[in-house]
C-alpha atoms as a PDB file:
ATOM      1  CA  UNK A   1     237.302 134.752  85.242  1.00  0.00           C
ATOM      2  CA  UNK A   2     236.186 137.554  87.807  1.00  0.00           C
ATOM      3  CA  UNK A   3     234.656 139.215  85.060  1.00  0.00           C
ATOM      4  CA  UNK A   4     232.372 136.356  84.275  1.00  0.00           C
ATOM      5  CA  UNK A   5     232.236 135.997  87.953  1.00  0.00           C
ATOM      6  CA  UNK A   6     230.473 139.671  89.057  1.00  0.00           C
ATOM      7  CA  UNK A   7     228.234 139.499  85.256  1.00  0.00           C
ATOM      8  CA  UNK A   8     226.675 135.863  86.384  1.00  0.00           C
ATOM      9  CA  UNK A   9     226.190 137.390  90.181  1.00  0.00           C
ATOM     10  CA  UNK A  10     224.521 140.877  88.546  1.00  0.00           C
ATOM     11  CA  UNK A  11     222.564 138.265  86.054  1.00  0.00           C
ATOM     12  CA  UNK A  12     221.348 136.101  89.517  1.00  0.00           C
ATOM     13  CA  UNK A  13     220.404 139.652  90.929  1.00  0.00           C
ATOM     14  CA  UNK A  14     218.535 140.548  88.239  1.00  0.00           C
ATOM     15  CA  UNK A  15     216.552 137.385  88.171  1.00  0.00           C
ATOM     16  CA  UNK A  16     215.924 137.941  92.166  1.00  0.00           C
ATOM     17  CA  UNK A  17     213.797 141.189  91.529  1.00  0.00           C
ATOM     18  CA  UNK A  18     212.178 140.121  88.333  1.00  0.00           C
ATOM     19  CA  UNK A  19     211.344 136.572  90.689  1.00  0.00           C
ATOM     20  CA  UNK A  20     210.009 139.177  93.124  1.00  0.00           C
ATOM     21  CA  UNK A  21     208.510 141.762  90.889  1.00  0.00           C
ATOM     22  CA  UNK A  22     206.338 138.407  89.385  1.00  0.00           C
ATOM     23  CA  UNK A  23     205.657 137.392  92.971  1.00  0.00           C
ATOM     24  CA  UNK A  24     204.138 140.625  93.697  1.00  0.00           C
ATOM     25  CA  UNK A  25     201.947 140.705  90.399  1.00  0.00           C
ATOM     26  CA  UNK A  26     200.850 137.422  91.255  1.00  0.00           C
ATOM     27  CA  UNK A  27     199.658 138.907  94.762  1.00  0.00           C
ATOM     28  CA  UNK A  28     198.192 141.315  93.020  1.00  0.00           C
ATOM     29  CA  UNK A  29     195.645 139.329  91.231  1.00  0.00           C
ATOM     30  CA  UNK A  30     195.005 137.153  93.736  1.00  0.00           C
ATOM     31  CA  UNK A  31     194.098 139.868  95.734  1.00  0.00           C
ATOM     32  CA  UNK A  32     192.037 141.366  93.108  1.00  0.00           C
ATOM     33  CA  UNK A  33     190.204 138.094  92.830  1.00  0.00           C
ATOM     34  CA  UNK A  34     189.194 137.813  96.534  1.00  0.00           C
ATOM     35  CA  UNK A  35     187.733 141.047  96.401  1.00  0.00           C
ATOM     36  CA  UNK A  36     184.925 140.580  93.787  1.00  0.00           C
ATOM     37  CA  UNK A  37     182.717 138.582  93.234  1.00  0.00           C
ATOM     38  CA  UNK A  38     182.194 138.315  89.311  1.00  0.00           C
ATOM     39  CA  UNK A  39     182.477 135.177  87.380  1.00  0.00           C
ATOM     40  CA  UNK A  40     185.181 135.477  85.835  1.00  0.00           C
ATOM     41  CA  UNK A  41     184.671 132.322  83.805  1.00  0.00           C
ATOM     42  CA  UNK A  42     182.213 133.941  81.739  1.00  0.00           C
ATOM     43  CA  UNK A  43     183.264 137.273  81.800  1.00  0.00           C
ATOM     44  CA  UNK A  44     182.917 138.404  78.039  1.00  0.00           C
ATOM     45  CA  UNK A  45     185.271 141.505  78.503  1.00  0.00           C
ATOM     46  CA  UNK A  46     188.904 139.827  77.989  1.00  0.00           C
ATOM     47  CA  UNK A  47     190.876 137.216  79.785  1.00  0.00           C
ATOM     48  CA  UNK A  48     190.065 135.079  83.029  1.00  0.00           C
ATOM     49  CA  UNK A  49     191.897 135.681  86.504  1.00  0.00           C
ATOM     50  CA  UNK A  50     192.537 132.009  86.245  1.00  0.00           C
ATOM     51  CA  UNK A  51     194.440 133.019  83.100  1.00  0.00           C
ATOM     52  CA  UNK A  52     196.210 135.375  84.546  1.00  0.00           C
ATOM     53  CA  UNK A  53     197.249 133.723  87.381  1.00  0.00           C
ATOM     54  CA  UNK A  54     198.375 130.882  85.025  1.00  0.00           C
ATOM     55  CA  UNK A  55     200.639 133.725  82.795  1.00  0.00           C
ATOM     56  CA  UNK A  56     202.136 134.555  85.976  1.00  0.00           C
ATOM     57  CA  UNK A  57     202.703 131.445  87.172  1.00  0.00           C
ATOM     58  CA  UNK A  58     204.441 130.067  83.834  1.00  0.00           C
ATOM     59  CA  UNK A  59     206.399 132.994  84.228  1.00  0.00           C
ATOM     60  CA  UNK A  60     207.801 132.369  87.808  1.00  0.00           C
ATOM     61  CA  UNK A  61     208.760 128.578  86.607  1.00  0.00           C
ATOM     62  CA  UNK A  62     211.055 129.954  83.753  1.00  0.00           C
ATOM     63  CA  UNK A  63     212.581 132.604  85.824  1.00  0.00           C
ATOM     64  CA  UNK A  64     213.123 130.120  88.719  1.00  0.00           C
ATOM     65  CA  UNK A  65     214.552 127.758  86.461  1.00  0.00           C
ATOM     66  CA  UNK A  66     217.064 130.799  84.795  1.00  0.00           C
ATOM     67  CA  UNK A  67     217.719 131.606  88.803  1.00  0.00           C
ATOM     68  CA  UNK A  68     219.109 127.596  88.837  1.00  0.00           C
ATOM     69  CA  UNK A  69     220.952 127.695  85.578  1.00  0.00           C
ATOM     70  CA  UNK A  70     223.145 130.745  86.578  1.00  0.00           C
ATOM     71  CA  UNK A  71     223.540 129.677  90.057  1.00  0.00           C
ATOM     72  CA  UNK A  72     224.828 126.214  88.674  1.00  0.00           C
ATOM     73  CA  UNK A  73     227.211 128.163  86.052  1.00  0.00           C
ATOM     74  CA  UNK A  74     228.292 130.409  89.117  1.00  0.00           C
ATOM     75  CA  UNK A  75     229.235 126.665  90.536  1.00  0.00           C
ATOM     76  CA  UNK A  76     231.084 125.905  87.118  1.00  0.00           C
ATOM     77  CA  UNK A  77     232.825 128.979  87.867  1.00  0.00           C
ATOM     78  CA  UNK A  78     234.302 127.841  90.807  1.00  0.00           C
ATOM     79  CA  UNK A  79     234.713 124.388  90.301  1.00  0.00           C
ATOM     80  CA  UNK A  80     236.894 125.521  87.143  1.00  0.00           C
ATOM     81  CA  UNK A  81     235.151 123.669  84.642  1.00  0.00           C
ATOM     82  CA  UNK A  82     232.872 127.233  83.656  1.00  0.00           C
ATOM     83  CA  UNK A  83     232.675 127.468  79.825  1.00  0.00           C
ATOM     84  CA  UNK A  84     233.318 123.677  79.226  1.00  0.00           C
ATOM     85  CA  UNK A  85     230.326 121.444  77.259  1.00  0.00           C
ATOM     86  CA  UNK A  86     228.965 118.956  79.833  1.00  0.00           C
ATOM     87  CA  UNK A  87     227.942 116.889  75.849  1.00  0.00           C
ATOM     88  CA  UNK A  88     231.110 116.917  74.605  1.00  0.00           C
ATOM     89  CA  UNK A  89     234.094 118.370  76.753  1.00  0.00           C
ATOM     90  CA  UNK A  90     234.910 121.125  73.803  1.00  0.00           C
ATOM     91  CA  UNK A  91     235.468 124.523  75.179  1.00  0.00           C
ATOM     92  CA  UNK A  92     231.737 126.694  74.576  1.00  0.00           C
ATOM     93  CA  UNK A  93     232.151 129.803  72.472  1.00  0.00           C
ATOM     94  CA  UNK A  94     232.949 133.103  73.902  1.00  0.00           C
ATOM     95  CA  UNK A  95     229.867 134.340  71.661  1.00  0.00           C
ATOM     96  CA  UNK A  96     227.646 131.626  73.077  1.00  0.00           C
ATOM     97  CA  UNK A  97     228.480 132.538  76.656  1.00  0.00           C
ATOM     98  CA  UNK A  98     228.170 136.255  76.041  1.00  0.00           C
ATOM     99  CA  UNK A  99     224.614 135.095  74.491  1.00  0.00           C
ATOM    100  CA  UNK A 100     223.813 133.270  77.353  1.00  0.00           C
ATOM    101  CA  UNK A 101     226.418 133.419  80.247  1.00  0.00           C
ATOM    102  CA  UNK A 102     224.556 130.316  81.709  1.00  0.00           C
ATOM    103  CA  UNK A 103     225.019 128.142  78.776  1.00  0.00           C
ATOM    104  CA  UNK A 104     226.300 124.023  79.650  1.00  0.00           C
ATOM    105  CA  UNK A 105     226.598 123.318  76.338  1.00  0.00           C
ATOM    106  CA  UNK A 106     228.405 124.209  72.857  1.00  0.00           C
ATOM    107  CA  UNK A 107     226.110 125.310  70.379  1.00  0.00           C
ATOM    108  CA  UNK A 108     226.315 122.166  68.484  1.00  0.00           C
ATOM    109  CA  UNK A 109     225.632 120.156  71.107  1.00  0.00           C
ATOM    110  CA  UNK A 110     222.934 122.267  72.091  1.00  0.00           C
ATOM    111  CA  UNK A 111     221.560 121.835  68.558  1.00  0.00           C
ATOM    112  CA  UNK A 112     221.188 117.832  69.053  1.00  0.00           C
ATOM    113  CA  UNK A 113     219.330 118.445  72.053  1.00  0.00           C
ATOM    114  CA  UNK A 114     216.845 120.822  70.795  1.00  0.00           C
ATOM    115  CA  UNK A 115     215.696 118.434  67.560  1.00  0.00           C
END
């Protein structure tokens, strides 16, 4: 278990910088956007700030929500029940959880919930 242990707490590090590596591009562009004064809306060259910001932003919900998903499986971990379906009770598949070290659920249980 201390294996799964230190690769959930390098996977929650990793999701720190990428959180903060998004946080900075996001500063970026807003930045960018304060110091002009083109309209954007219409600008004919490519994409919008606003859509940019938006990207970003999208982005930071996902990796926030991966940033709760391994901090609740590093809970799992020591609560004992790590590796366990929260559907069904059935043990999760060490190929699933090397997949996705996060996973709550068995992969058929995660196919029900995905249909």
């Amino acid at each position: 278990m201390e294996d799964v242990r230190r690769r959930l707490a390098a996977e929650h590090e990793q999701t720190l910088a990428r959180l903060a590596d998004l946080t900075a591009d996001h500063d970026s562009v807003v930045a960018a956007s304060l110091d002009t004064n083109a309209d954007d809306e219409h600008d004919p060259e490519g994409t919008t700030i606003a859509f940019e910001r938006s990207q970003i932003g999208a982005l930071v919900r996902h990796v926030r929500h991966h940033l709760a998903e391994v901090d609740a499986a590093l809970g799992r971990v020591e609560a004992g029940s790590y590796g366990v379906c929260e559907g069904c009770g059935s043990p999760i598949g060490d190929a699933r959880l090397e997949a996705l070290p996060a996973a709550r659920l068995c992969i058929g249980c995660a196919a029900l919930v995905s249909r």
